[in-house]
N, C-alpha and C. Protein backbone atom coordinates (compact mmCIF):
# COMPACT_ATOMS: atom_id res chain seq x y z
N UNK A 1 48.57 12.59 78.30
CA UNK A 1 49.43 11.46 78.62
C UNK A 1 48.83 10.22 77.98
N UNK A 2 49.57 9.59 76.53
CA UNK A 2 48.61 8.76 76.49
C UNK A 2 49.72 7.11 76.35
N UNK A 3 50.63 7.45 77.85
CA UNK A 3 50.63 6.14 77.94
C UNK A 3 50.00 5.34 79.17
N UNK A 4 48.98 6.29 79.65
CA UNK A 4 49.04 4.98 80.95
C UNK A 4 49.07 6.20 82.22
N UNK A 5 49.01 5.64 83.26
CA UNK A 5 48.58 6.22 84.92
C UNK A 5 50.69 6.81 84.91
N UNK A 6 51.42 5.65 84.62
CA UNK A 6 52.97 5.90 84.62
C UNK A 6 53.31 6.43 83.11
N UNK A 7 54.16 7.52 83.20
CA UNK A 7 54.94 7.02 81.78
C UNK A 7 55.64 6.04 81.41
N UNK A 8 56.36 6.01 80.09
CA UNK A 8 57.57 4.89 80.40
C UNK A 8 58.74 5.75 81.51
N UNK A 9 59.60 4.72 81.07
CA UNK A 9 60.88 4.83 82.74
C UNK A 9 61.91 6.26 81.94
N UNK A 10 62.03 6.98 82.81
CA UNK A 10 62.75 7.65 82.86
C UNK A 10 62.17 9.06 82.18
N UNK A 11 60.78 9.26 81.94
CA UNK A 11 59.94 10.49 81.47
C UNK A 11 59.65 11.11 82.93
N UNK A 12 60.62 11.32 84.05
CA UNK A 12 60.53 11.43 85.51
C UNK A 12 59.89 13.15 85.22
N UNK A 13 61.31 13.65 84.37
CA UNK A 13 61.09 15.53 84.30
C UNK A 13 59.56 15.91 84.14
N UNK A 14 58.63 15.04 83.35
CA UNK A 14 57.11 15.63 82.55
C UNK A 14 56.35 15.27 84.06
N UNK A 15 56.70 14.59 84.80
CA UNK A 15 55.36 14.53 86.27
C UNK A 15 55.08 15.52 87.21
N UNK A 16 54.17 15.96 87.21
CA UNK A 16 53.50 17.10 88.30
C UNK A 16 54.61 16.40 89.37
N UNK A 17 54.34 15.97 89.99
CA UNK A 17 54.98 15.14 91.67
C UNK A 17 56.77 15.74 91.40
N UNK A 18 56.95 15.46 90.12
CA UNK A 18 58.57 15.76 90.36
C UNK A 18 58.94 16.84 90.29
N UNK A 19 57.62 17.72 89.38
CA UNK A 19 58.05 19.76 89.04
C UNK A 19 57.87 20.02 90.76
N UNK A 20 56.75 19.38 90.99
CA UNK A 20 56.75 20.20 92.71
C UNK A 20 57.45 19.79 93.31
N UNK A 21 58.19 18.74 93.83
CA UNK A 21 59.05 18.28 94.31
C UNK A 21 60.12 18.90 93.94
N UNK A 22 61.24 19.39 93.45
CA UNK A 22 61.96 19.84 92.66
C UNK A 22 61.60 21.66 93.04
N UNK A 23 60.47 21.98 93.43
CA UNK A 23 59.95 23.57 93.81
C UNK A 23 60.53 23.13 95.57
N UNK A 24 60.01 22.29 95.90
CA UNK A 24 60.49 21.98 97.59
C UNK A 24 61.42 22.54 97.82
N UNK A 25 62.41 20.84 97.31
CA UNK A 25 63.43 20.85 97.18
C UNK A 25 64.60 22.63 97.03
N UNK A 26 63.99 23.30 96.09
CA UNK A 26 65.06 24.66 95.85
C UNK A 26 64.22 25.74 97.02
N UNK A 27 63.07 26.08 97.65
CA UNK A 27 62.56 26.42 98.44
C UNK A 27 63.16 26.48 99.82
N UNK A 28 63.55 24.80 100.18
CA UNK A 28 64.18 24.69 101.07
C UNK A 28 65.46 25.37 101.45
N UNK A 29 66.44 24.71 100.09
CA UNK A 29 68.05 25.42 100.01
C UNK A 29 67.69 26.40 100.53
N UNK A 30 66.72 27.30 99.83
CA UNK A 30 66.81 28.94 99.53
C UNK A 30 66.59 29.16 101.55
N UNK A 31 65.81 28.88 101.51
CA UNK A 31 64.80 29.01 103.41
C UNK A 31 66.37 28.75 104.56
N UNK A 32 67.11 27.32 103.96
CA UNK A 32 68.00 27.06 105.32
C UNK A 32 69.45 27.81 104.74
N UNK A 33 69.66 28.47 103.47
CA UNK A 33 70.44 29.48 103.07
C UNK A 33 70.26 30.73 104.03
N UNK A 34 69.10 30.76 104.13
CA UNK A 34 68.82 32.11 104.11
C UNK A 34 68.87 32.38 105.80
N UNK A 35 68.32 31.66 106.76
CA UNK A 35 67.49 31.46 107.95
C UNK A 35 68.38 30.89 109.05
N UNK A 36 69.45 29.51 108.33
CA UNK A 36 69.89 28.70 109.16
C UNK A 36 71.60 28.92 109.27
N UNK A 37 71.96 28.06 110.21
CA UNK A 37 73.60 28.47 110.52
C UNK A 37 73.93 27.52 109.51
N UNK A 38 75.32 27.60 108.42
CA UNK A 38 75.50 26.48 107.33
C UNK A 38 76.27 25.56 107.88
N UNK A 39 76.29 25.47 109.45
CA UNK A 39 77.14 24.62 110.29
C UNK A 39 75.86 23.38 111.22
N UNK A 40 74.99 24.18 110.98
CA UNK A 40 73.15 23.75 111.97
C UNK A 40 72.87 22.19 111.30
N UNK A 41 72.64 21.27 112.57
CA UNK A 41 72.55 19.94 111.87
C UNK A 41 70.96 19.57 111.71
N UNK A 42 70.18 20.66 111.64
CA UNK A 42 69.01 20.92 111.27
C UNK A 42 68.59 21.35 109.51
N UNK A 43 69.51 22.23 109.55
CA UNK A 43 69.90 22.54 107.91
C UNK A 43 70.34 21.47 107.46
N UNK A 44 71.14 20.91 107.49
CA UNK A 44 71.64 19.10 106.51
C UNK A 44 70.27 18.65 106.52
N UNK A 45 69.47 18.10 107.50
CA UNK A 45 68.49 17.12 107.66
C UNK A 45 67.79 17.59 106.96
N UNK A 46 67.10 18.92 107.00
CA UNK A 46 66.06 19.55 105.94
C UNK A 46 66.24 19.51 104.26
N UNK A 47 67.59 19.74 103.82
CA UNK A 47 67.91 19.82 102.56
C UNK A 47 68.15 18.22 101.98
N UNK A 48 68.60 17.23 102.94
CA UNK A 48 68.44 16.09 102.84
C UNK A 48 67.24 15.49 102.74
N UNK A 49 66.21 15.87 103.28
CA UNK A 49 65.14 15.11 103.32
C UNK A 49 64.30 15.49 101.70
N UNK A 50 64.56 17.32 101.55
CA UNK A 50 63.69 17.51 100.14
C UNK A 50 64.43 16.63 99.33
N UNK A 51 65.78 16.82 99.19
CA UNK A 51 66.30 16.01 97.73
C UNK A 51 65.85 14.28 97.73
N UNK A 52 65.83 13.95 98.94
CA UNK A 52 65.63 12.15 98.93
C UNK A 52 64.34 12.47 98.24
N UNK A 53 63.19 13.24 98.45
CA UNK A 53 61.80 12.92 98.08
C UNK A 53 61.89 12.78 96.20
N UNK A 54 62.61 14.01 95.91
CA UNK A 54 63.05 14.32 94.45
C UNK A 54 63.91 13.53 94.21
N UNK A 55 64.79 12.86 94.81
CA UNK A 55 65.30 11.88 94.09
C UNK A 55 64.82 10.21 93.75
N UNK A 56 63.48 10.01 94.82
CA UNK A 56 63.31 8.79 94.83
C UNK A 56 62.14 8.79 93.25
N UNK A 57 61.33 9.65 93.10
CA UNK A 57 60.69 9.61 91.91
C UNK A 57 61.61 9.60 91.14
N UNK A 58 62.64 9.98 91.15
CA UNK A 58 63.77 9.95 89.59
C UNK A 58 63.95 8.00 89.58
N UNK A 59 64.23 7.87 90.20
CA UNK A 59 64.74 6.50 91.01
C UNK A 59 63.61 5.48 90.21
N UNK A 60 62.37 6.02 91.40
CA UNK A 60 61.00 5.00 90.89
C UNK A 60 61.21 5.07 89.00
N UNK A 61 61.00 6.56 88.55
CA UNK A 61 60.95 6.63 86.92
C UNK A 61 61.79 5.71 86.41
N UNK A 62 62.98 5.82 87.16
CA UNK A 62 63.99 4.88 86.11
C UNK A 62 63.84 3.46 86.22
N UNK A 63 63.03 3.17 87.53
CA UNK A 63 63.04 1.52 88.26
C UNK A 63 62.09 0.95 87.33
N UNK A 64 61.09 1.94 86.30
CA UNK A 64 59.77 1.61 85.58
C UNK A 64 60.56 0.39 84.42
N UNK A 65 61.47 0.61 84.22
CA UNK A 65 62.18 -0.47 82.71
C UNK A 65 61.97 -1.86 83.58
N UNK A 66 62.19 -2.29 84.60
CA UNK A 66 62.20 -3.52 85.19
C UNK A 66 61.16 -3.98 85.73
N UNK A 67 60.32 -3.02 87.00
CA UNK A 67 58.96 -3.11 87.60
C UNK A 67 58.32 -2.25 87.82
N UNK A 68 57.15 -2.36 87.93
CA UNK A 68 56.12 -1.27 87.81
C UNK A 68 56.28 -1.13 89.98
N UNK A 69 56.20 -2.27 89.78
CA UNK A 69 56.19 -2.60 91.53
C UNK A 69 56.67 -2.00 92.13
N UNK A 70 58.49 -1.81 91.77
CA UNK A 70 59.00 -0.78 92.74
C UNK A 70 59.21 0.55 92.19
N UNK A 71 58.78 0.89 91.16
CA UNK A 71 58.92 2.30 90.41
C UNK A 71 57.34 2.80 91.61
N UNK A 72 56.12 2.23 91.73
CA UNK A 72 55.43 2.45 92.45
C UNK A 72 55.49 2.73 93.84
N UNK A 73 56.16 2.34 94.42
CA UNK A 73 57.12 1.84 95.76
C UNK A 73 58.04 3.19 96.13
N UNK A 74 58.47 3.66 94.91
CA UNK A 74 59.41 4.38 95.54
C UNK A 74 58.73 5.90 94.86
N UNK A 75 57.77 5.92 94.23
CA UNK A 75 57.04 7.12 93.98
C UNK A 75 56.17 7.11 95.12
N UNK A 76 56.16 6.02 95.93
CA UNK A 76 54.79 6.13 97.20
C UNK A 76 55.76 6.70 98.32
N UNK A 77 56.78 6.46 98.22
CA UNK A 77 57.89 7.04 99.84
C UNK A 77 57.78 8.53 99.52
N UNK A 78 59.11 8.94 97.98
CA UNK A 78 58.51 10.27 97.80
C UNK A 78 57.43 11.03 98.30
């Protein structure tokens, strides 16, 4: 990596944090597919919560063109 601790904005796909995140994320589906009632308001909350984590690094990556501040910010909630 030789730009820096961040890439530039929107190199979200190349970060360890987002391949595993993104492993959660389909882990989960697969677990409350498999396990849970597709009516269970336990199943929403779970599949909701992996994608927010995977989506907020997409988010932070893209927030990198404007601030480092909140691209940081929202890779720290993730």
């Amino acid at each position: 990596m030789s730009g820096g601790f961040i890439p530039p904005h929107g190199g979200y796909a190349s970060l360890l944090s987002y391949q595993k995140a993104e492993i959660v994320y389909r882990a989960t589906v697969y677990f409350c597919d498999r396990f849970l009632d597709k009516f269970d308001r336990t199943r929403d909350q779970m599949i909701q919560s992996a994608r927010s984590g995977k989506q907020n690094i997409v988010e932070g990556s893209m927030a990198s063109a404007t601030s480092k501040e909140t691209e940081i910010k929202l890779t720290n909630v993730a």
